[in-house]
N, C-alpha and C. Protein backbone atom coordinates (compact mmCIF):
# COMPACT_ATOMS: atom_id res chain seq x y z
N UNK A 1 17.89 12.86 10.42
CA UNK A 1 18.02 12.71 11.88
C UNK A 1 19.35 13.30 12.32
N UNK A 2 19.41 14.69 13.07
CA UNK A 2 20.27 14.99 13.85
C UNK A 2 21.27 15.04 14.76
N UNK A 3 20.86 13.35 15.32
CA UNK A 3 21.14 12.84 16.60
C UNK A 3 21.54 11.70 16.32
N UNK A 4 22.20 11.25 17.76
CA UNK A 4 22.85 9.76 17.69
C UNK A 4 22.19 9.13 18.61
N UNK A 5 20.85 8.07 18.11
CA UNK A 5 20.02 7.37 18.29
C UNK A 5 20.41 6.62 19.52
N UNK A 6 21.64 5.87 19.62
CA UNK A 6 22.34 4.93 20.44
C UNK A 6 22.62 6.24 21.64
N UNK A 7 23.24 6.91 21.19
CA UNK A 7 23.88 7.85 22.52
C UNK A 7 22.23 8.49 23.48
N UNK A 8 21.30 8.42 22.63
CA UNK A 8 20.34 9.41 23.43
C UNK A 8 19.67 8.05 23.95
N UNK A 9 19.49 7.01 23.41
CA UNK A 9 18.69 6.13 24.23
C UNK A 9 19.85 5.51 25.66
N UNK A 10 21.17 5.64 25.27
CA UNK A 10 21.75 5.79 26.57
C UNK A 10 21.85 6.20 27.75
N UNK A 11 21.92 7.78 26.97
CA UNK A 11 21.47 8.73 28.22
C UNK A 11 20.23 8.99 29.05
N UNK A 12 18.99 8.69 28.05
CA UNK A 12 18.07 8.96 29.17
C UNK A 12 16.87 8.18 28.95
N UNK A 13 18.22 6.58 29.25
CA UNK A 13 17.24 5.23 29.88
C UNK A 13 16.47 5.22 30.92
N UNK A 14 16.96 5.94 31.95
CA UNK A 14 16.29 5.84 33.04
C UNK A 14 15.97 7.32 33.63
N UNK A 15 15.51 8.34 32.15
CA UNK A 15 15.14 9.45 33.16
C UNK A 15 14.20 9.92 31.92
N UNK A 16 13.14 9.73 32.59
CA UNK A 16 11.58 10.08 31.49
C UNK A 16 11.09 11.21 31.52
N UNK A 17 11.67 12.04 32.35
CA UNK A 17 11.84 13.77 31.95
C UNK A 17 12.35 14.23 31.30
N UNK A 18 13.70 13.68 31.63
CA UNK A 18 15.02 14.58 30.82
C UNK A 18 14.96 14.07 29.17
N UNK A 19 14.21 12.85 28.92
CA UNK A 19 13.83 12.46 27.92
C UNK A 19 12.96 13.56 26.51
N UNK A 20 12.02 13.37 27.92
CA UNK A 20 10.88 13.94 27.13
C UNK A 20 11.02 15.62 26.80
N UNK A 21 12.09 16.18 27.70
CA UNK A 21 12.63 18.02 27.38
C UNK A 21 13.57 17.78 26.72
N UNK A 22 14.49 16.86 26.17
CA UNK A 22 15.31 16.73 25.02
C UNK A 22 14.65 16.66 24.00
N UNK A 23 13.55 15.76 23.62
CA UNK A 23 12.53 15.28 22.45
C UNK A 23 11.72 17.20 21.67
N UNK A 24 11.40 17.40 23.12
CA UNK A 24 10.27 18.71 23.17
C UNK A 24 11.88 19.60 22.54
N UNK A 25 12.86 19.89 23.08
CA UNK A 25 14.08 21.10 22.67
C UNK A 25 14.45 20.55 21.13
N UNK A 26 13.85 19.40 20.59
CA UNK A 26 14.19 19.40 18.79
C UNK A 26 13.41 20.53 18.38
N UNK A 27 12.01 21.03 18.61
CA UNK A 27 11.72 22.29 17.90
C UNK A 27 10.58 21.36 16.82
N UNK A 28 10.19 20.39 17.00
CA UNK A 28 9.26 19.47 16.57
C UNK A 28 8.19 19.57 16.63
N UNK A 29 7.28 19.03 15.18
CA UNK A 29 5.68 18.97 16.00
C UNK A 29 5.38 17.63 16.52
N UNK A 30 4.95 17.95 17.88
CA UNK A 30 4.66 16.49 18.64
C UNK A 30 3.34 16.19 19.00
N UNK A 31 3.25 14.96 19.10
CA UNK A 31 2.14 14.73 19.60
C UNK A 31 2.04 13.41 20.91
N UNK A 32 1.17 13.41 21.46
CA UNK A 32 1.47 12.43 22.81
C UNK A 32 -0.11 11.21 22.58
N UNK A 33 0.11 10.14 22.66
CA UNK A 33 -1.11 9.29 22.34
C UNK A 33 -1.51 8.97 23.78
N UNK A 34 -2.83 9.04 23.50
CA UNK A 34 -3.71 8.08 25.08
C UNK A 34 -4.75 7.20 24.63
N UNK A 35 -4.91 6.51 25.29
CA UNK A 35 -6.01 5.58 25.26
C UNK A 35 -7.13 5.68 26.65
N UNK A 36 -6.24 6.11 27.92
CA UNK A 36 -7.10 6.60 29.00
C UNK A 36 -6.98 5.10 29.91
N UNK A 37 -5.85 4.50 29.68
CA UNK A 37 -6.07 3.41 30.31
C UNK A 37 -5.08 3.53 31.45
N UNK A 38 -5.43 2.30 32.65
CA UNK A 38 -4.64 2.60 34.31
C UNK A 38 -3.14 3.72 33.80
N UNK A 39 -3.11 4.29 35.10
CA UNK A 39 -1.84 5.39 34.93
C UNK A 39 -1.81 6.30 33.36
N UNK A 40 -2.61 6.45 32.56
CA UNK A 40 -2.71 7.34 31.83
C UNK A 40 -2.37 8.48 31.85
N UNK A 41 -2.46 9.05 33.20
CA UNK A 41 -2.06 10.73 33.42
C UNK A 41 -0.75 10.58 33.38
N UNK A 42 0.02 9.42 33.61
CA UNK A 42 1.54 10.26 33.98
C UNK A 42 2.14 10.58 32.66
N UNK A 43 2.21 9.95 31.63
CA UNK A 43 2.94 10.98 30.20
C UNK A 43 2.30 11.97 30.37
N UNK A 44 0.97 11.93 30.18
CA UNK A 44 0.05 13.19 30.20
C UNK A 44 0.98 14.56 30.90
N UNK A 45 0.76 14.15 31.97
CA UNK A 45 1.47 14.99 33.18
C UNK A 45 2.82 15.54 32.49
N UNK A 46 3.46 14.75 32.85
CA UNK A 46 5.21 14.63 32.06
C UNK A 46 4.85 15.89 30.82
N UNK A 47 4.54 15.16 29.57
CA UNK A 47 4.47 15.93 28.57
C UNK A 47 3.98 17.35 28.47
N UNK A 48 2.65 17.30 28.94
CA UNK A 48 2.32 18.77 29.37
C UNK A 48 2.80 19.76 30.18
N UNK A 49 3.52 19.23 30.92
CA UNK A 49 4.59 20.37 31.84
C UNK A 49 5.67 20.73 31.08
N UNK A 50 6.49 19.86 30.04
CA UNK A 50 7.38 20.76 29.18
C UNK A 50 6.39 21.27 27.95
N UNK A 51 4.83 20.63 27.44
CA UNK A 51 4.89 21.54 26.28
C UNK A 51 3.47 21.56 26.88
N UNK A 52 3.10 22.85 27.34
CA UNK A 52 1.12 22.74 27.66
C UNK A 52 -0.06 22.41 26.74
N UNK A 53 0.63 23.17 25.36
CA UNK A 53 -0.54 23.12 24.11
C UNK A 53 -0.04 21.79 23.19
N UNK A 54 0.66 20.18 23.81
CA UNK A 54 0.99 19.80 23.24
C UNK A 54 -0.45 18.68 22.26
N UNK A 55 -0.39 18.61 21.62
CA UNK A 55 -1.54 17.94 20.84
C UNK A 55 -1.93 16.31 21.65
N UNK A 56 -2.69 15.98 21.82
CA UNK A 56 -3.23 14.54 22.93
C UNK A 56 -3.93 13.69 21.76
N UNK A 57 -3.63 12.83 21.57
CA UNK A 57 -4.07 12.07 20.67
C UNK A 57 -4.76 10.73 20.89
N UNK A 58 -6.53 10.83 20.88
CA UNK A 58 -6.76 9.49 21.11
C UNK A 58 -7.95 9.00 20.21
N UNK A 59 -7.66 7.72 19.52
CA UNK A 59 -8.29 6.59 18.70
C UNK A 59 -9.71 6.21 20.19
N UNK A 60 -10.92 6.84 19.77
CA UNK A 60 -11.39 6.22 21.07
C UNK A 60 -12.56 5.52 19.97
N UNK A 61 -11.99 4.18 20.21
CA UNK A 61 -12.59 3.01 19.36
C UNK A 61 -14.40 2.71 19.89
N UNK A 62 -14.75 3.69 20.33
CA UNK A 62 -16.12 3.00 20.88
C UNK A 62 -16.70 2.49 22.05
N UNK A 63 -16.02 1.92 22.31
CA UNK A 63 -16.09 0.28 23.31
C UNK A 63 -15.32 0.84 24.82
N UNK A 64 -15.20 1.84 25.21
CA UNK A 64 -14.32 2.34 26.52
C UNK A 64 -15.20 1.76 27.58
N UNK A 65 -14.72 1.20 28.48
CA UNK A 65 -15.79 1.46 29.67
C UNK A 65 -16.19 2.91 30.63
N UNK A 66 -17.81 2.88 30.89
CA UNK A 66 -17.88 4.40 31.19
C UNK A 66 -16.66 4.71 32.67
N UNK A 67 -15.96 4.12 33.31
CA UNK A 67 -14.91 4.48 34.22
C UNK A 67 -14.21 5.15 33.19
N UNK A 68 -13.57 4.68 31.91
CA UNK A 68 -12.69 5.04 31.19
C UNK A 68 -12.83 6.84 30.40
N UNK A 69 -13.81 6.37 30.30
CA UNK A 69 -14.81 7.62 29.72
C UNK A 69 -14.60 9.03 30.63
N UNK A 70 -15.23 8.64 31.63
CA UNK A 70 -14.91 9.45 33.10
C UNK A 70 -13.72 9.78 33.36
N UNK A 71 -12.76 9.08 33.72
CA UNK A 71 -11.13 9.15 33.95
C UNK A 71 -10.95 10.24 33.01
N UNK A 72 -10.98 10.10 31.80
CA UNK A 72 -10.63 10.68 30.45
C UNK A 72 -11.06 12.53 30.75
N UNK A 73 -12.55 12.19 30.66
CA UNK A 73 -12.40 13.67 30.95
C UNK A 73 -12.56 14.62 31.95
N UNK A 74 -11.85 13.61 33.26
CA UNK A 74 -11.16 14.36 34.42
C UNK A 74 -9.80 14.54 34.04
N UNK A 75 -8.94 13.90 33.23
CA UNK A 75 -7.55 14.15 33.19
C UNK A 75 -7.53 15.75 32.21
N UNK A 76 -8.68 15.07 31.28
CA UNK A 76 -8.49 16.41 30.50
C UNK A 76 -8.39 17.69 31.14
N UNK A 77 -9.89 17.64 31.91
CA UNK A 77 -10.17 19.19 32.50
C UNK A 77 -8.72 19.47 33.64
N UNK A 78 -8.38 18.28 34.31
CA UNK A 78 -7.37 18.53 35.42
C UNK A 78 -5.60 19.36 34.68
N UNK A 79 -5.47 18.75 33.13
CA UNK A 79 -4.24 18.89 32.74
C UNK A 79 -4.66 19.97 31.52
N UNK A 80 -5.53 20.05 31.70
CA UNK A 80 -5.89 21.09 30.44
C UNK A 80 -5.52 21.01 29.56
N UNK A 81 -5.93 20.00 29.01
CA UNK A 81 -5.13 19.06 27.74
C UNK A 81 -5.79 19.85 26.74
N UNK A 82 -5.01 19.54 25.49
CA UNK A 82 -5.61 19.69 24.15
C UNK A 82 -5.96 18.14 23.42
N UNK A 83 -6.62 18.20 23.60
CA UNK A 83 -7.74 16.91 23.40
C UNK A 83 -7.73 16.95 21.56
N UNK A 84 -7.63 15.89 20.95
CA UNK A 84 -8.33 15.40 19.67
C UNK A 84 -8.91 14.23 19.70
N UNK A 85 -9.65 14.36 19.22
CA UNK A 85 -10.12 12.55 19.49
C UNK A 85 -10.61 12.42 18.04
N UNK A 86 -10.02 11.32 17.77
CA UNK A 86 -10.34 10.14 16.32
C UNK A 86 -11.08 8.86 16.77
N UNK A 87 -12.63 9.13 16.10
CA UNK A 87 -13.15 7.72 15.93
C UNK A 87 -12.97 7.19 14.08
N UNK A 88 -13.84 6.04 14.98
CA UNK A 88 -13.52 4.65 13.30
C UNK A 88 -13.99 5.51 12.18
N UNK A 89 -14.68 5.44 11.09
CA UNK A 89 -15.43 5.97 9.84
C UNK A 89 -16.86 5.22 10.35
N UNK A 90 -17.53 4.07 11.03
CA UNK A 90 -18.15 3.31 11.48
C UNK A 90 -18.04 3.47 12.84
N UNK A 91 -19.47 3.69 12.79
CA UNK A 91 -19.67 3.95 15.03
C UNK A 91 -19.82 2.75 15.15
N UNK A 92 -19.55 2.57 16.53
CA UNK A 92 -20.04 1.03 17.28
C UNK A 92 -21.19 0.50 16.90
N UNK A 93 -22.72 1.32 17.30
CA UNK A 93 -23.93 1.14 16.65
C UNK A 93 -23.89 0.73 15.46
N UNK A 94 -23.59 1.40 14.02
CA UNK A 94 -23.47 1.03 12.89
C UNK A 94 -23.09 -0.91 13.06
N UNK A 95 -21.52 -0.73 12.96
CA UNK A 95 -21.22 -1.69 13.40
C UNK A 95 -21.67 -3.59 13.99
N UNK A 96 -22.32 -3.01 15.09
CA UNK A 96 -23.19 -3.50 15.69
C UNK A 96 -24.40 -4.08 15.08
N UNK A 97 -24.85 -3.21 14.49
CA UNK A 97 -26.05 -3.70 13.68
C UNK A 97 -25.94 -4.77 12.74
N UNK A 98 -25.10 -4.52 12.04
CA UNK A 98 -24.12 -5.26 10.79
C UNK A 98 -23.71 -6.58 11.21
N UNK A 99 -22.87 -6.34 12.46
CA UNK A 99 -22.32 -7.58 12.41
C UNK A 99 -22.27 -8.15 14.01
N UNK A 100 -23.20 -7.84 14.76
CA UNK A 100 -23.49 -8.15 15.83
C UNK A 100 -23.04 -7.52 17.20
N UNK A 101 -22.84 -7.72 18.35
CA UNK A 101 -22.70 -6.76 19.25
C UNK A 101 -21.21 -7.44 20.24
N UNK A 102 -21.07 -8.73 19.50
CA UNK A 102 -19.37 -9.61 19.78
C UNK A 102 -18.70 -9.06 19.35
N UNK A 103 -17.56 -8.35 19.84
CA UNK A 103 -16.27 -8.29 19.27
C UNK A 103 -15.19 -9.68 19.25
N UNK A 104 -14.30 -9.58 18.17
CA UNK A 104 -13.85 -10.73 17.84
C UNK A 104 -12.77 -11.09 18.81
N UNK A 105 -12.56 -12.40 19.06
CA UNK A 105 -11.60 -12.99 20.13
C UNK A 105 -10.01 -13.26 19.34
N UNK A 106 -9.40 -13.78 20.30
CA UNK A 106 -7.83 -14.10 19.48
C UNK A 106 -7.99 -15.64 19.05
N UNK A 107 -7.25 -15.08 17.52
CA UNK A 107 -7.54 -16.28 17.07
C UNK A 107 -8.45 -16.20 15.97
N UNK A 108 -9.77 -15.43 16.45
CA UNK A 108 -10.38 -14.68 15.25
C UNK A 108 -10.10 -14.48 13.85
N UNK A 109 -10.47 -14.40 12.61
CA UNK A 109 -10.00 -13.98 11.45
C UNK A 109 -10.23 -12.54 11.52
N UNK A 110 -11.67 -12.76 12.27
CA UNK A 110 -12.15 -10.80 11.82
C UNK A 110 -11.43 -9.82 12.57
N UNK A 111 -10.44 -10.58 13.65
CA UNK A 111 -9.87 -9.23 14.60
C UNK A 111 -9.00 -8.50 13.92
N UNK A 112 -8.28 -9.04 12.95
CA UNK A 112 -7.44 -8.01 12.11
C UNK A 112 -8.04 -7.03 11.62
N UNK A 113 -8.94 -7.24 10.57
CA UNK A 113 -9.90 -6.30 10.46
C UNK A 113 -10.49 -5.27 11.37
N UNK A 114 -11.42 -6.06 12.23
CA UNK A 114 -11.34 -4.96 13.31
C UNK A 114 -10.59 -4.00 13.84
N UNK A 115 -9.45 -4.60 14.25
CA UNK A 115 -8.43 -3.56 15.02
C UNK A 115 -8.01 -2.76 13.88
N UNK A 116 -7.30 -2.82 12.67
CA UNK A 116 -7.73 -1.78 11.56
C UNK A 116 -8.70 -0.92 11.26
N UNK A 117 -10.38 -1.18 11.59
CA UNK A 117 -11.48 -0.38 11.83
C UNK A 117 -11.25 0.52 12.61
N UNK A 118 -10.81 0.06 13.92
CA UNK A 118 -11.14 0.55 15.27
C UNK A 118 -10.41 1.69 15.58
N UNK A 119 -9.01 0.91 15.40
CA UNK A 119 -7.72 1.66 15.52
C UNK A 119 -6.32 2.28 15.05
N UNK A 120 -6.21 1.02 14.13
CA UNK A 120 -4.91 1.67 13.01
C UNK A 120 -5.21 2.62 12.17
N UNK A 121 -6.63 2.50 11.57
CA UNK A 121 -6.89 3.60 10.26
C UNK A 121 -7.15 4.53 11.00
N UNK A 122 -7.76 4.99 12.24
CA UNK A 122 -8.34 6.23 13.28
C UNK A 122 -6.47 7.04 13.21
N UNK A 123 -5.78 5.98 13.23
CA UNK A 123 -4.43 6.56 13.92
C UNK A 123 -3.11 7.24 12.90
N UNK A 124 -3.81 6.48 11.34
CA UNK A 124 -3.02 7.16 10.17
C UNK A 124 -3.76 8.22 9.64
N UNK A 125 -4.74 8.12 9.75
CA UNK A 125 -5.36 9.49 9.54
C UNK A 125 -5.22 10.56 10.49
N UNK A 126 -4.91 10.30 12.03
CA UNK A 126 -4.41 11.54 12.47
C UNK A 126 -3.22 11.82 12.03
N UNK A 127 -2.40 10.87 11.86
CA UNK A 127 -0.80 11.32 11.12
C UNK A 127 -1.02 12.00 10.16
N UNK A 128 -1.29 11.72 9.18
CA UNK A 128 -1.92 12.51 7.62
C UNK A 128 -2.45 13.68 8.03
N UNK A 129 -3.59 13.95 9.04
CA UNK A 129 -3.93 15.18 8.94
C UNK A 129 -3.21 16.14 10.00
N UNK A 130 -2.57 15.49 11.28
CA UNK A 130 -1.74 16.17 11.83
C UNK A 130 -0.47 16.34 11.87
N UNK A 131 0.29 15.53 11.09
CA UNK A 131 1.43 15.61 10.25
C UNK A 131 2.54 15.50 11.69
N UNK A 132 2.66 14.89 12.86
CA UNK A 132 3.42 15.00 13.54
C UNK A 132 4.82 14.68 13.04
N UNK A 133 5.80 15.02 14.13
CA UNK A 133 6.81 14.57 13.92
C UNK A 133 7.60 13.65 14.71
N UNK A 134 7.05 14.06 16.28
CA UNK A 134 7.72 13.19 17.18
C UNK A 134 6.81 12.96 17.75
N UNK A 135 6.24 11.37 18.02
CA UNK A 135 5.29 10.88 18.84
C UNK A 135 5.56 10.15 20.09
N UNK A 136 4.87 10.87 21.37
CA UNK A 136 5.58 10.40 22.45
C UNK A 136 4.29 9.44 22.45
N UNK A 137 4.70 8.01 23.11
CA UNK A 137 3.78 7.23 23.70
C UNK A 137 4.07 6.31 24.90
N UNK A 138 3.04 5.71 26.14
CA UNK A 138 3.37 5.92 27.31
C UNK A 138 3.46 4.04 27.48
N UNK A 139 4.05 3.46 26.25
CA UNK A 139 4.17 2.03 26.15
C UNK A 139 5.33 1.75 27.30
N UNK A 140 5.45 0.44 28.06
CA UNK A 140 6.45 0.18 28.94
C UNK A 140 6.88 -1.60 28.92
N UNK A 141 7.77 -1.54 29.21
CA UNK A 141 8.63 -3.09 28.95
C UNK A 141 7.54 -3.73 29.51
N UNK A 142 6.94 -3.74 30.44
CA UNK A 142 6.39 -4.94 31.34
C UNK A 142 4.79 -5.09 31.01
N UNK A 143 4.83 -4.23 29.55
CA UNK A 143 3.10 -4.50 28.93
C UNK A 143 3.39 -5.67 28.85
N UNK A 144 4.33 -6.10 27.33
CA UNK A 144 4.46 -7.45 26.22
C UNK A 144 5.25 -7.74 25.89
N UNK A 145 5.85 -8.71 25.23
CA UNK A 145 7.25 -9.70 25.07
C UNK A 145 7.62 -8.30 24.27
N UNK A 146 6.79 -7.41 23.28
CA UNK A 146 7.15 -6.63 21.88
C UNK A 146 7.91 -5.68 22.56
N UNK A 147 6.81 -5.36 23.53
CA UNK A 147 7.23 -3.32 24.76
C UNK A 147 9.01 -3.87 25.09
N UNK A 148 9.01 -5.36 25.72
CA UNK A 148 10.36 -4.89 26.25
C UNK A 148 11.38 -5.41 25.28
N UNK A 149 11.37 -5.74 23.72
CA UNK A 149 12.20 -5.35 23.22
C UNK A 149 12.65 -3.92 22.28
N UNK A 150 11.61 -3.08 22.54
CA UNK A 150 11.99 -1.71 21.85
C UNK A 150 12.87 -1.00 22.74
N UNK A 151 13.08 0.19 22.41
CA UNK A 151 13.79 1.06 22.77
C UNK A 151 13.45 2.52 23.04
N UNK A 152 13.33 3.38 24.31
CA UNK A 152 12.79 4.30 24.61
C UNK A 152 13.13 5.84 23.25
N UNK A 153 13.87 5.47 22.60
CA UNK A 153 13.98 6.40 20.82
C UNK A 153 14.06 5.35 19.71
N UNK A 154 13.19 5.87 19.13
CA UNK A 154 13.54 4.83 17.72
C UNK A 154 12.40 5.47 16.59
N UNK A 155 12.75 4.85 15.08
CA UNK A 155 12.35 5.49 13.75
C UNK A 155 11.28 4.82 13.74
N UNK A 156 9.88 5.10 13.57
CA UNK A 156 8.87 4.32 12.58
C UNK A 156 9.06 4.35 11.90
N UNK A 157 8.07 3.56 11.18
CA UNK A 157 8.16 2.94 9.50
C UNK A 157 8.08 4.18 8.42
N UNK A 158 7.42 4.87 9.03
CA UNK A 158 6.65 6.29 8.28
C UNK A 158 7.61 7.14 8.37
N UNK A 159 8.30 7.20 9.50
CA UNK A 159 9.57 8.77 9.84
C UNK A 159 9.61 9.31 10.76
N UNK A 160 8.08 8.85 11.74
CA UNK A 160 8.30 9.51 13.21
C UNK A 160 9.43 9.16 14.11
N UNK A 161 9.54 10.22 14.94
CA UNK A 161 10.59 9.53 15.88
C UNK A 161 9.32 9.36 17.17
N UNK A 162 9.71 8.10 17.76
CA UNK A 162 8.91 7.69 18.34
C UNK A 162 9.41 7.43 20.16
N UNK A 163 9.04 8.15 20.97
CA UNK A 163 9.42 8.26 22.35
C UNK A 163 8.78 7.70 23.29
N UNK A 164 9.32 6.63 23.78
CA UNK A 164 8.64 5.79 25.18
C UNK A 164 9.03 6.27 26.15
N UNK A 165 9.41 7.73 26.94
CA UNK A 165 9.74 7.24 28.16
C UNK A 165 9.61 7.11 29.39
N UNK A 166 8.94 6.19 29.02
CA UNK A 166 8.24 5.32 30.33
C UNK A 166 8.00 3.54 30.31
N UNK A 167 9.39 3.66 29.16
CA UNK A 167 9.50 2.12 28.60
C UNK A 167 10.13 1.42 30.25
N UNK A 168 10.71 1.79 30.95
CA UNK A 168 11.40 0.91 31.79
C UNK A 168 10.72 1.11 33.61
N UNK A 169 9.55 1.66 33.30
CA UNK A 169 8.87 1.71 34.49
C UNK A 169 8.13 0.94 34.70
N UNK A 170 8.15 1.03 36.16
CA UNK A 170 6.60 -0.37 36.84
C UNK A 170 5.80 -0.15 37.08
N UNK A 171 4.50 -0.29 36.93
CA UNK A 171 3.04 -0.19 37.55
C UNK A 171 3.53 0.59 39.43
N UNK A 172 4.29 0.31 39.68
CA UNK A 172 5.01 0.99 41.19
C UNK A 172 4.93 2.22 41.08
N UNK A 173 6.14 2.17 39.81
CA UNK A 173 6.55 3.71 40.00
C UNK A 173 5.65 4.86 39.43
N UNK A 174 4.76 4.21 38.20
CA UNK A 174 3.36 4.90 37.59
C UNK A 174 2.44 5.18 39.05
N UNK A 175 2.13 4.18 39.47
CA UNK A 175 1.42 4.48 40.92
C UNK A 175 1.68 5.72 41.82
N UNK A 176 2.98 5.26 42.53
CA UNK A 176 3.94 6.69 42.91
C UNK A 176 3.78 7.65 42.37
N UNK A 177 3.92 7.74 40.93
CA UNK A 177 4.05 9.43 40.50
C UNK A 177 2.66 9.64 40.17
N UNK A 178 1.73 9.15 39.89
CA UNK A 178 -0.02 9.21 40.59
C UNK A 178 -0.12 9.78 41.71
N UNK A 179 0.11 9.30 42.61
CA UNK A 179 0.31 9.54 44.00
C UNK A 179 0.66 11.02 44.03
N UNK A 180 1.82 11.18 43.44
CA UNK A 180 2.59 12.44 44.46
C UNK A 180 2.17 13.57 43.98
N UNK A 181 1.59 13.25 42.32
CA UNK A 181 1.09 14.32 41.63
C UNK A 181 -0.18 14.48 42.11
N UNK A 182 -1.11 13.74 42.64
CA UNK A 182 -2.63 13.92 42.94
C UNK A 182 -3.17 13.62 41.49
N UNK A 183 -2.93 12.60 40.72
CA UNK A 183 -3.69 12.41 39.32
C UNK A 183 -4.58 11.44 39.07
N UNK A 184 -5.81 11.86 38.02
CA UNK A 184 -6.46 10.22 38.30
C UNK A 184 -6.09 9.18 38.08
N UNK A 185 -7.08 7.94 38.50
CA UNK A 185 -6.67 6.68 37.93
C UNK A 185 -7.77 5.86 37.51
N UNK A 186 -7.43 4.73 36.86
CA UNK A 186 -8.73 3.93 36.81
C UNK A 186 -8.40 2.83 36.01
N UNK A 187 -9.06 1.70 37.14
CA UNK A 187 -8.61 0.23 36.42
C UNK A 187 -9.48 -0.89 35.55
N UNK A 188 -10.75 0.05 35.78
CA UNK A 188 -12.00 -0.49 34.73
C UNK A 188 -11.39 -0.29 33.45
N UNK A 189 -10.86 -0.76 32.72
CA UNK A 189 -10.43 -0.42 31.17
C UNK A 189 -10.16 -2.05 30.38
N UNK A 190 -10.76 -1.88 29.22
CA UNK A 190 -10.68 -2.78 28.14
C UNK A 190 -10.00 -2.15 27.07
N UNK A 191 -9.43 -2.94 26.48
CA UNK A 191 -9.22 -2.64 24.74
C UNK A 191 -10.02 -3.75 24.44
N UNK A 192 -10.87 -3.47 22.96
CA UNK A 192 -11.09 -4.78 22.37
C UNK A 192 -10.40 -5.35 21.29
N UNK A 193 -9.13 -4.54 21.16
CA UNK A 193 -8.30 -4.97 20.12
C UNK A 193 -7.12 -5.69 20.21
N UNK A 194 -7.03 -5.45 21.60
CA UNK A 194 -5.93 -6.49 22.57
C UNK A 194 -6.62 -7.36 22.80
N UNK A 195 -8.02 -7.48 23.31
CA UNK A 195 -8.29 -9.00 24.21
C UNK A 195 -7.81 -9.14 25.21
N UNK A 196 -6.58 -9.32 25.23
CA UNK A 196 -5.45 -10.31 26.13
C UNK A 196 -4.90 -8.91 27.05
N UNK A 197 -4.40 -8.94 28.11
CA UNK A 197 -3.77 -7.81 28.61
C UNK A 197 -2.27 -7.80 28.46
N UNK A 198 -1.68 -8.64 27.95
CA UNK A 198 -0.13 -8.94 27.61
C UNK A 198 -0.33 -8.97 26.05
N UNK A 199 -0.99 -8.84 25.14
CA UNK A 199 -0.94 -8.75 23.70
C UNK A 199 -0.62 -7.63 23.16
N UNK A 200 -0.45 -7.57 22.19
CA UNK A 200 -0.31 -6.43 21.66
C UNK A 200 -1.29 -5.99 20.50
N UNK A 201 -2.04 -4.58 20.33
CA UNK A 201 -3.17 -4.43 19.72
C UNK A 201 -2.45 -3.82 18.02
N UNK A 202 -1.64 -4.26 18.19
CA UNK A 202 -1.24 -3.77 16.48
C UNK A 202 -0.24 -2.39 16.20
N UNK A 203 -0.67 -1.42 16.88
CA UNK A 203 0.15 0.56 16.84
C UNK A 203 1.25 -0.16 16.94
N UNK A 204 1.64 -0.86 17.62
CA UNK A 204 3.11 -0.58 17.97
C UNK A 204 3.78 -2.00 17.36
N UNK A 205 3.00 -3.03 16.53
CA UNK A 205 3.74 -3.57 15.29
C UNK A 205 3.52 -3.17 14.00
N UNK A 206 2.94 -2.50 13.51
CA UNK A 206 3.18 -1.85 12.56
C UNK A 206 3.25 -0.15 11.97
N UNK A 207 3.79 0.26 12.76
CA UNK A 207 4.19 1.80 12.83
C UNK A 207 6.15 1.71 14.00
């Protein structure tokens, strides 16, 4: 690591551009994660204006609602994304058949499992096969108790450097820059690996 971790999360605490064209000027392979959920376009946005062909990365576990579905590939065609998409090794159907058409609640034994099905293994196997280096993702303090103790730069477990910045924004200001950009939105969205809308679905405790 090149840099002084403390000095850059200093400088651009509160500026999620200047962030994200410092991250993009390492000369890195990056990648940007979505899930397609409310305010989704704005990293999108952000990221693709400093890098266009930047790689889009999404675990789409099955279970989206069709709003989500839709949203998804209006942002695509609108940002001209480069789209990958990782599902489970097991479709929903499969799944389904097996072990019924409930996904597991909190509290659950099987949700660990699950969310490993769904989403952690979808998400090390894009690492493995896309070998990133710097992963921007569009997590923010006011998801979960976890979001607002990280830090908009910091090391995963693995070696990525890992970029939030959009850790210190509000559903306001995501709105706003929706707004001014003309981008979609959409508030039909589930995870089934969160449950809870203040939980946390696992990516971002163990990576």
């Amino acid at each position: 690591m090149n840099f002084d971790l403390d000095a850059i999360n200093s400088q651009y605490a509160d500026d999620p551009e200047g962030l994200i064209r410092w991250a993009v000027s390492l000369g890195k392979k990056s990648v940007v994660t979505s899930n397609f959920r409310p305010f989704a376009a704005v990293i999108l946005h952000m990221c693709t204006r400093e890098q266009p062909d930047m790689p889009v990365l999404w675990m789409d576990n099955g279970y989206g609602t069709p709003a989500t579905y839709q949203v998804a590939d209006e942002i695509t065609k609108q940002l001209k994304l480069n789209l990958h998409i990782y599902h489970p090794r097991r479709s929903r159907a499969h799944r389904e058949a097996v072990e019924g058409v409930e996904t597991p609640g909190v509290g659950d034994p099987r949700l660990v499992p699950f969310t490993q099905e769904v989403k952690l293994e979808p998400f090390e196997r894009a690492v493995r096969e896309m070998k990133p280096e710097i992963w921007f993702t569009a997590v923010r303090a006011e998801d979960t108790e976890e979001r607002a103790a990280m830090k908009p730069v910091s090391i995963t477990k693995n070696g990525l450097i890992k970029v939030a910045p959009l850790l210190k924004w509000s559903s306001k200001d995501m709105h706003e820059y929706c707004k001014k950009h003309g981008l979609p939105n959409n508030f039909d969205y589930f995870d089934p690996t969160k449950v809870e809308d203040n939980r946390e679905c696992g990516l971002h405790t163990v990576s």
